[in-house]
Protein backbone atom coordinates (compact mmCIF):
# COMPACT_ATOMS: atom_id res chain seq x y z
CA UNK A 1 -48.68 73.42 -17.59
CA UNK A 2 -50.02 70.39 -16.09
CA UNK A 3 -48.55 69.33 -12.65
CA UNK A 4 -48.56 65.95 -11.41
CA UNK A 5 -46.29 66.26 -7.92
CA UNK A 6 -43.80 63.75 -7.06
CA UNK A 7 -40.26 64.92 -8.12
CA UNK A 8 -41.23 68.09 -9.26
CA UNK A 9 -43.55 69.09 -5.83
CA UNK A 10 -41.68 71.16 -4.18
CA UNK A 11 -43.49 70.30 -1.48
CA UNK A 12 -42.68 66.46 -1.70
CA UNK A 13 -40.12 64.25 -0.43
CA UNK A 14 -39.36 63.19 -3.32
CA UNK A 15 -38.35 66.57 -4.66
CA UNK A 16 -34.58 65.09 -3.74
CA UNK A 17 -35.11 61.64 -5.77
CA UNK A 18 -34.89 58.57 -4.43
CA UNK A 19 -33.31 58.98 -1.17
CA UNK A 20 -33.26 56.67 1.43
CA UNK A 21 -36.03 58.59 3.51
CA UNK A 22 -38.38 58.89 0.45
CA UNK A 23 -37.52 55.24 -1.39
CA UNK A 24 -41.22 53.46 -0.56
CA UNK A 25 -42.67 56.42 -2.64
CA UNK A 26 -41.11 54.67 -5.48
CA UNK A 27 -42.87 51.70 -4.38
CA UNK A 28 -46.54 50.53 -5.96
CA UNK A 29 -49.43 52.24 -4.56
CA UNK A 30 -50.82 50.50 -0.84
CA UNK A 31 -47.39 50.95 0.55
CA UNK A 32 -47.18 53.14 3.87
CA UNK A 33 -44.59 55.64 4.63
CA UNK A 34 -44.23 57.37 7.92
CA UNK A 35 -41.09 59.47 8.71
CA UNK A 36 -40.20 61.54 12.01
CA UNK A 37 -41.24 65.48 12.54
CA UNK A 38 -39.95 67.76 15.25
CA UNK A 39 -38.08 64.88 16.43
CA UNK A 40 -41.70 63.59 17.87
CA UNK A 41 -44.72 62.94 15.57
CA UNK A 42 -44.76 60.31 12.99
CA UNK A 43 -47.26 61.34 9.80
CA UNK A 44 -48.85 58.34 8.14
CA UNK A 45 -48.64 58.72 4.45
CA UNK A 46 -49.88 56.28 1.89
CA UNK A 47 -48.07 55.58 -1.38
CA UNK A 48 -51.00 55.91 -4.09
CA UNK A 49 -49.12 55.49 -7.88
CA UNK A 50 -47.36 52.89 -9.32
CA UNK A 51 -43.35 51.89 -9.27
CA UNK A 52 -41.10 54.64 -9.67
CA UNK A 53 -43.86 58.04 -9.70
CA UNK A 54 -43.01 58.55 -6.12
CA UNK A 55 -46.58 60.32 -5.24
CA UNK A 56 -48.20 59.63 -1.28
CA UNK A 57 -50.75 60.96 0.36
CA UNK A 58 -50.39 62.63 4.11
CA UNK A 59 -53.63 61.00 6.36
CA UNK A 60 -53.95 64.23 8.65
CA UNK A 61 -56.83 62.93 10.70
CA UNK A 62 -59.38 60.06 11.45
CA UNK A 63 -62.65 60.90 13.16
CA UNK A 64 -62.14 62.48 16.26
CA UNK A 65 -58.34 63.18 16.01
CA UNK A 66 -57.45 65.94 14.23
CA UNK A 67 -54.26 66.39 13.37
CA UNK A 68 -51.73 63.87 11.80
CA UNK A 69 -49.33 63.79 15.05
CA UNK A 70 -52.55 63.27 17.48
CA UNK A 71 -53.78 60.49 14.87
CA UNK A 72 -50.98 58.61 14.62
CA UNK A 73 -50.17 58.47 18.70
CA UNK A 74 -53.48 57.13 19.04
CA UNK A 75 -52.92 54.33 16.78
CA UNK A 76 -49.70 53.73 17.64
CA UNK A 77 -48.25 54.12 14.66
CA UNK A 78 -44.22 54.65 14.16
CA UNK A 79 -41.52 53.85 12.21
CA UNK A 80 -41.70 49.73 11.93
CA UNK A 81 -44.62 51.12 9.67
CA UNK A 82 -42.66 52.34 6.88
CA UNK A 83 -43.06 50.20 3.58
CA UNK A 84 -45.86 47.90 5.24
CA UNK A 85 -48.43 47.42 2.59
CA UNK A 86 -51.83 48.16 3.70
CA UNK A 87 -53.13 44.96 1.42
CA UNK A 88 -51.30 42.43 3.31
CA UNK A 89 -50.72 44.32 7.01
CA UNK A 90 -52.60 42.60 9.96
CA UNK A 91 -51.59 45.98 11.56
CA UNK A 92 -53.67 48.84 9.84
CA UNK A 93 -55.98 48.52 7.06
CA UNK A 94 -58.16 50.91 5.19
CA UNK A 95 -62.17 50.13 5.46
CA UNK A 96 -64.98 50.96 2.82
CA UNK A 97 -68.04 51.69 4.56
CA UNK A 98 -70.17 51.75 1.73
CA UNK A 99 -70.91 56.14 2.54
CA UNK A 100 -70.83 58.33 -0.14
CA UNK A 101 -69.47 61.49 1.55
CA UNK A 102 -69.38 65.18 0.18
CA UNK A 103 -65.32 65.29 -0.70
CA UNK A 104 -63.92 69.19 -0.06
CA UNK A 105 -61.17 69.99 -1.57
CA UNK A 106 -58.67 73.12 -0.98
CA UNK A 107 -55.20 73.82 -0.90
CA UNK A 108 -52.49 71.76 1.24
CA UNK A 109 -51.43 73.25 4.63
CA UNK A 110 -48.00 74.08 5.83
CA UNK A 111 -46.14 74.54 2.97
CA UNK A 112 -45.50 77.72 2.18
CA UNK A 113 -41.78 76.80 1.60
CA UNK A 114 -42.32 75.29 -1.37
CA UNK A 115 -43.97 78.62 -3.08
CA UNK A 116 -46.12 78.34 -6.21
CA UNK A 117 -47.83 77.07 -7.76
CA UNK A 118 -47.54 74.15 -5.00
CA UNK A 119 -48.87 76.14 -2.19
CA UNK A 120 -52.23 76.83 -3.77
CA UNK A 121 -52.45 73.28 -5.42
CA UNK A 122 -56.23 71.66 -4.51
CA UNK A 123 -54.78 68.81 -3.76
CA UNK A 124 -55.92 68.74 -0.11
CA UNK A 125 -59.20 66.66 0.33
CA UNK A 126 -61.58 65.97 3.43
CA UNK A 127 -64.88 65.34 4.87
């Protein structure tokens, strides 16, 4: 069986449908949705398919902050974020520096809640 996230992730927001919280992952791909942990830390996810496959990608860190909470108090980043689009924002944008890095891959982190096969998906990638 071939799985492709979104609604049927488990580990998604989007596991619910189209709630209020999760609507800009229905959006086109650019989009950026952020949404409020622990009461404290807003994660910085970018929408990456097209209208209505709600799939987004969690940005856990930048170099030299580790961590998506430490990353996005650095850049200031909150909730007046949620549905910019990273094509027309004069707030973030993403840069191509022209590197070819060696991409890792390995599972996803903190979400053993959603059992498998989601919790040993390689759909986690870094530097």
């Amino acid at each position: 069986m071939r799985h492709t996230g979104g609604e049927e992730d488990k580990a998604c927001h989007a596991r619910k449908g189209r709630t209020s919280r999760a609507d800009i992952m229905y959006h086109s791909g650019g989009h950026i949705y952020v949404y409020l942990i622990y009461g404290m830390y807003w994660m910085l996810n970018f929408v990456t398919n097209t209208n209505n496959i709600p799939q987004a990608i969690l940005i856990r860190g930048i170099e030299g902050y580790d961590g998506p909470g430490k990353l996005t108090r650095k850049l200031n980043i909150d909730g007046t974020y949620y549905g910019e689009h990273l094509c027309f924002s004069k707030r973030i944008w993403v840069e191509d520096k022209n590197q070819s890095p060696e991409i890792k891959v390995g599972a996803r982190i903190g979400i053993e809640y959603a059992g498998e096969p989601w919790v040993h998906m390689p759909w986690r990638f870094y530097i």
